[in-house]
Protein backbone atom coordinates (compact mmCIF):
# COMPACT_ATOMS: atom_id res chain seq x y z
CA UNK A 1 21.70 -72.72 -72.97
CA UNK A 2 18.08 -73.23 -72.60
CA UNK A 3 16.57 -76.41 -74.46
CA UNK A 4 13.85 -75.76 -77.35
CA UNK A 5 10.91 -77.67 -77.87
CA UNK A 6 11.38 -79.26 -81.12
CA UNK A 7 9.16 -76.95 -84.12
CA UNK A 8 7.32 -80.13 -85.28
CA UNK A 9 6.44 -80.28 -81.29
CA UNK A 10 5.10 -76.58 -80.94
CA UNK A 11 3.38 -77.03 -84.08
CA UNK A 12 1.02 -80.52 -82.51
CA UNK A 13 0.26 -78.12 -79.31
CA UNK A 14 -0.89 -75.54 -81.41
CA UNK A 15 -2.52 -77.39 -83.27
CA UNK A 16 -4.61 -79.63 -80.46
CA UNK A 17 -5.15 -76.31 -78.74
CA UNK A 18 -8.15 -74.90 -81.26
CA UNK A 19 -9.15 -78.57 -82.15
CA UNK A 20 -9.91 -78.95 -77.60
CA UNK A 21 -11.53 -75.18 -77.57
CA UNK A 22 -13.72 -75.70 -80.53
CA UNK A 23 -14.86 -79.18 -78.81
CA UNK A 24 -15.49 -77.82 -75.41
CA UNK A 25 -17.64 -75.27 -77.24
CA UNK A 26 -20.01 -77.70 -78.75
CA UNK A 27 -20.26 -80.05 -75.66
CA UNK A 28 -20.90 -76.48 -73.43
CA UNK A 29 -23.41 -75.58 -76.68
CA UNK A 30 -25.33 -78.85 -76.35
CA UNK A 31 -25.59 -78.92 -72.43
CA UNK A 32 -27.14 -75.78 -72.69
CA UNK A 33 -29.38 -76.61 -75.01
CA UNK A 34 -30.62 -79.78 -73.10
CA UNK A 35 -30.72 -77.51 -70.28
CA UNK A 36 -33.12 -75.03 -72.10
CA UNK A 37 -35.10 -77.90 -73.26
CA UNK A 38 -35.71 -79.48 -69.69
CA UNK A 39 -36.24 -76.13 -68.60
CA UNK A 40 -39.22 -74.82 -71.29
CA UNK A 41 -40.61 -78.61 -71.74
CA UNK A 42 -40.30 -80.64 -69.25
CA UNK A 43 -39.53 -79.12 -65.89
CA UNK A 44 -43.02 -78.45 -64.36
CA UNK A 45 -43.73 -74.98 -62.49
CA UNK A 46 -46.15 -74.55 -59.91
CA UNK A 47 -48.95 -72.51 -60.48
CA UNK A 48 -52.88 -71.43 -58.92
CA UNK A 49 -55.43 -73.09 -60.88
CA UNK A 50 -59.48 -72.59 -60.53
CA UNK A 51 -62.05 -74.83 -60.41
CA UNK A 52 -65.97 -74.87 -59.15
CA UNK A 53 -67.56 -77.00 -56.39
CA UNK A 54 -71.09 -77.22 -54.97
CA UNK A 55 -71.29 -76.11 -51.09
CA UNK A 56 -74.16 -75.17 -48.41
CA UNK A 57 -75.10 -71.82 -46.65
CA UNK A 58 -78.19 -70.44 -44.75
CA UNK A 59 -79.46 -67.78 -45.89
CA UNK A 60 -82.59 -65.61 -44.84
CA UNK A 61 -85.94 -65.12 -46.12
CA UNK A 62 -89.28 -63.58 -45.44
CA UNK A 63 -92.36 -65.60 -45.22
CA UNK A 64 -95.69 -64.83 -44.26
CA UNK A 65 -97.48 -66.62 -41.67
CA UNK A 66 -100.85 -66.99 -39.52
CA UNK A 67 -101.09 -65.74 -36.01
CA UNK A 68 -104.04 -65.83 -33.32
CA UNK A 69 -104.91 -62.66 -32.33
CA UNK A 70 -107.44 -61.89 -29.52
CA UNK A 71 -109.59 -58.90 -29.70
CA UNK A 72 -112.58 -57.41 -26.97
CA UNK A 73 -115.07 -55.02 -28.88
CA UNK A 74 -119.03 -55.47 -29.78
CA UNK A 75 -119.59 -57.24 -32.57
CA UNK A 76 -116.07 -58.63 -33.47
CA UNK A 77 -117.19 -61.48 -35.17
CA UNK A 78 -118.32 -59.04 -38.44
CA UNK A 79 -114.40 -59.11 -39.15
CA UNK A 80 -113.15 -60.80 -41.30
CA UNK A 81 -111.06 -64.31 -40.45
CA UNK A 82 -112.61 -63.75 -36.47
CA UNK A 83 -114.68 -65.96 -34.61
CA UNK A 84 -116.33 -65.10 -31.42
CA UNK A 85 -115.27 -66.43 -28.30
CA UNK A 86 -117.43 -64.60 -25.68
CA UNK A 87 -120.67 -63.00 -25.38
CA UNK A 88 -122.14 -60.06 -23.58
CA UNK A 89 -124.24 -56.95 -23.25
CA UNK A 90 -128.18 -57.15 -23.21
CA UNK A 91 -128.69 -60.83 -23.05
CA UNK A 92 -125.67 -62.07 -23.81
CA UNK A 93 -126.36 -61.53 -27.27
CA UNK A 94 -123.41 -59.93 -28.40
CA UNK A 95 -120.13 -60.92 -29.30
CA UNK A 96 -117.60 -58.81 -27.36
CA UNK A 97 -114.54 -61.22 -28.00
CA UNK A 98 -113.31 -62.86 -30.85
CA UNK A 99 -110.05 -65.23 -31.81
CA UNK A 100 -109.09 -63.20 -34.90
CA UNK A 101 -107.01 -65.05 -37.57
CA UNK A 102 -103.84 -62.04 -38.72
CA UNK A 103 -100.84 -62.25 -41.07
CA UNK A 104 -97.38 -61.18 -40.42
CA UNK A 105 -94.20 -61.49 -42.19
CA UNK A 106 -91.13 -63.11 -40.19
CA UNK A 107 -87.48 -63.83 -41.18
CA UNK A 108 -86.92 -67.26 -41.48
CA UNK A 109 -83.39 -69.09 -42.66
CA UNK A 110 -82.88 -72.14 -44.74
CA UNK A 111 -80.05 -74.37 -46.09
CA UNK A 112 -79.19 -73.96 -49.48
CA UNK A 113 -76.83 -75.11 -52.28
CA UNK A 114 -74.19 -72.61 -53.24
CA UNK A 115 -71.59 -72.82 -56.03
CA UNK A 116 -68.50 -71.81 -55.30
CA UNK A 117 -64.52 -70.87 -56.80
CA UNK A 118 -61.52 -72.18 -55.00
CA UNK A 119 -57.99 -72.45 -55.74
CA UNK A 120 -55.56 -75.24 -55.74
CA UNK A 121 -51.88 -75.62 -56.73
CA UNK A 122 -50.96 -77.75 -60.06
CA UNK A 123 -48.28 -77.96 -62.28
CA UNK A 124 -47.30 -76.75 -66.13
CA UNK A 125 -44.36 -76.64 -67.88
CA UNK A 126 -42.98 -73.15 -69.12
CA UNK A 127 -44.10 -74.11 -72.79
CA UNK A 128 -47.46 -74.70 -71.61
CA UNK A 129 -47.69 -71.35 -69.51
CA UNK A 130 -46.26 -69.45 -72.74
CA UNK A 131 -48.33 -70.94 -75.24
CA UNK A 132 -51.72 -70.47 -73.10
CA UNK A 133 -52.42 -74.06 -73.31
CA UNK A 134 -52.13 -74.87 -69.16
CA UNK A 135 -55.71 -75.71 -69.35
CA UNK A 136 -56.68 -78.41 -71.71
CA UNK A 137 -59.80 -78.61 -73.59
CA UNK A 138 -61.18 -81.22 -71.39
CA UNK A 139 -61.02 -78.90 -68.50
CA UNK A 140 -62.43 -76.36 -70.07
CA UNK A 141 -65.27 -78.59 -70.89
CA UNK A 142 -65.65 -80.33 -67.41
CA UNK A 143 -65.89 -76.65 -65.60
CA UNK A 144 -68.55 -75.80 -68.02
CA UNK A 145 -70.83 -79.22 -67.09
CA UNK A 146 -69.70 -78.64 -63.45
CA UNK A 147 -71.72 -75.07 -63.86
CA UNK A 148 -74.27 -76.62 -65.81
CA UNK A 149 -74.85 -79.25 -63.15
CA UNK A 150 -75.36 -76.61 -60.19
CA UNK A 151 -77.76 -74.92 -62.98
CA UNK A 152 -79.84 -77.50 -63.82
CA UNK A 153 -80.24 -78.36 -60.00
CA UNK A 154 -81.72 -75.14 -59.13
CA UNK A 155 -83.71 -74.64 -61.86
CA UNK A 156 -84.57 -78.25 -63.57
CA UNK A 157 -83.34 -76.45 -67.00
CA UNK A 158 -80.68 -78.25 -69.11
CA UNK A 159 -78.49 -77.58 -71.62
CA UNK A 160 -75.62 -78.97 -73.85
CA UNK A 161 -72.37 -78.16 -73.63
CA UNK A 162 -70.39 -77.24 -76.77
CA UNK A 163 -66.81 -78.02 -77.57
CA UNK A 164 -64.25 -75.59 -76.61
CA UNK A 165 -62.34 -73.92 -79.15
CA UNK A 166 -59.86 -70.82 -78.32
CA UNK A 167 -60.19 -67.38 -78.82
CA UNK A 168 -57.45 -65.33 -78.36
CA UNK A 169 -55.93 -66.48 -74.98
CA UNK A 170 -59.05 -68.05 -73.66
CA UNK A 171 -61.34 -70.81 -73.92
CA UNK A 172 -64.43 -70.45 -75.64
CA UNK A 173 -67.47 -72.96 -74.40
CA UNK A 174 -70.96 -73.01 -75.41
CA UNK A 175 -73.73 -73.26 -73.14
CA UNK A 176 -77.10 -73.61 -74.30
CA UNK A 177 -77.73 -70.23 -75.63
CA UNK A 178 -75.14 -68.55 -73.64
CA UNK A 179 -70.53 -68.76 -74.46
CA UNK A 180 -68.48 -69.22 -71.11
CA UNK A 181 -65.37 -67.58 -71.70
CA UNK A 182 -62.70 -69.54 -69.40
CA UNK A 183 -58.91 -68.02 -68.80
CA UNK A 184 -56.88 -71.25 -70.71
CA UNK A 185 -54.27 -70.04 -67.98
CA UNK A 186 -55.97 -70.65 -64.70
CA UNK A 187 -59.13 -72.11 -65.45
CA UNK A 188 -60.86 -69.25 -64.10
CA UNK A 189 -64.57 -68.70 -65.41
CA UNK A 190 -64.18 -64.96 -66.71
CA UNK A 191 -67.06 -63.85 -67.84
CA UNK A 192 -70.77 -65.08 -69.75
CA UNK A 193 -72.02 -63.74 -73.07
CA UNK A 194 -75.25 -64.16 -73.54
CA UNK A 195 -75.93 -62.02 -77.36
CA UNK A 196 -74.31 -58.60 -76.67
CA UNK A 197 -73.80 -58.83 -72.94
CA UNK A 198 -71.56 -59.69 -71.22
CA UNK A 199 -71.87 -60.72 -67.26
CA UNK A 200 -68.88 -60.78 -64.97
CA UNK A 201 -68.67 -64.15 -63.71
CA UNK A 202 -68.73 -62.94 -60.38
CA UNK A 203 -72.19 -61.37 -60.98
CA UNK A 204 -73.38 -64.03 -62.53
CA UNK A 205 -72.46 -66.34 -59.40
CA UNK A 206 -73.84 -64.20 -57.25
CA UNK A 207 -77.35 -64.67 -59.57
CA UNK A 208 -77.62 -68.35 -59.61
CA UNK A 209 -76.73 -68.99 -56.41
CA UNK A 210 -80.05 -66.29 -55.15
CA UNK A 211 -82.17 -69.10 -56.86
């Protein structure tokens, strides 16, 4: 005959059974929830952020300038900016040459400051990236007195820069009389209102930096 496990016996195993499932479920439920936490707050994800910096270039220009120009008739010294250099004809009284002062216009090139984008890798947790807030106010505010700076260097004006405040998923920044509107994702400069228009950033760049 086979033995049987006592009934009080079968009754503890059954017993212990749910009591070490329903444990093993909370422990699992809380490790996952740390997990989830680490993962959305703390645990920082690599991302391209913007920012401005001043560089040089040569560029080209046209200029006028002042040339020597030798010319052989009578009387050459009646034009204007010419001064006579030889004589001849009836007793060598007339001017038949003359060093004549001319303009021209020639390309020239020149160093100048440029303000430029670049990109560089940061960090942000996935909290930060889903709540548009991987760009802090500060930044906003520094990129906005980094333009400012470059401004004011090419054209002596100045201006005051506002505190940021967010509208929809960007930053907001006053400038003078003119709003910066920054992406609060990547720090990107996106475009500049100035009244009821709006400038492309790009185009705007491409303005100040003609100066």
């Amino acid at each position: 005959m086979k033995n049987k496990s006592p009934p009080h016996y079968e009754r503890e195993i059954s017993e212990v059974r749910p009591r070490t499932y329903k444990k093993l479920s909370i422990i699992s439920g809380v490790v996952i929830f740390v997990v989830i936490l680490l993962f959305v707050f703390i645990i920082p994800q690599t991302y391209q952020k913007y920012s401005l910096y001043t560089d040089t270039a040569t560029v080209q220009y046209n200029a006028q300038e002042n040339y020597q120009e030798t010319v052989n008739y009578d009387s050459c010294d009646n034009g204007a900016g010419c001064i006579c250099t030889a004589h001849g004809g009836f007793l060598w009284l007339t001017c038949t040459q003359c060093s004549c002062t001319r303009q021209r216009t020639v390309v020239r090139e020149k160093v100048v400051s440029v303000l430029k984008e670049k990109t560089e890798s940061d960090s942000a947790t996935l909290f930060q990236t889903l709540t548009d807030t991987r760009i802090s106010e500060a930044e906003a505010k520094q990129t906005v007195q980094t333009l400012l700076t470059f401004i004011s260097q090419k054209t002596g004006e100045s201006a005051i820069v506002g505190t940021p405040f967010k509208e929809g998923n960007n930053w907001k920044v006053s400038l003078g009389n003119i709003y910066v509107i920054i992406d609060s994702n990547n720090g990107r400069i996106l475009s500049v209102v100035n009244g009821n228009t709006v400038t492309s950033f790009d185009s705007f760049l491409r303005e100040i930096n003609s100066q």
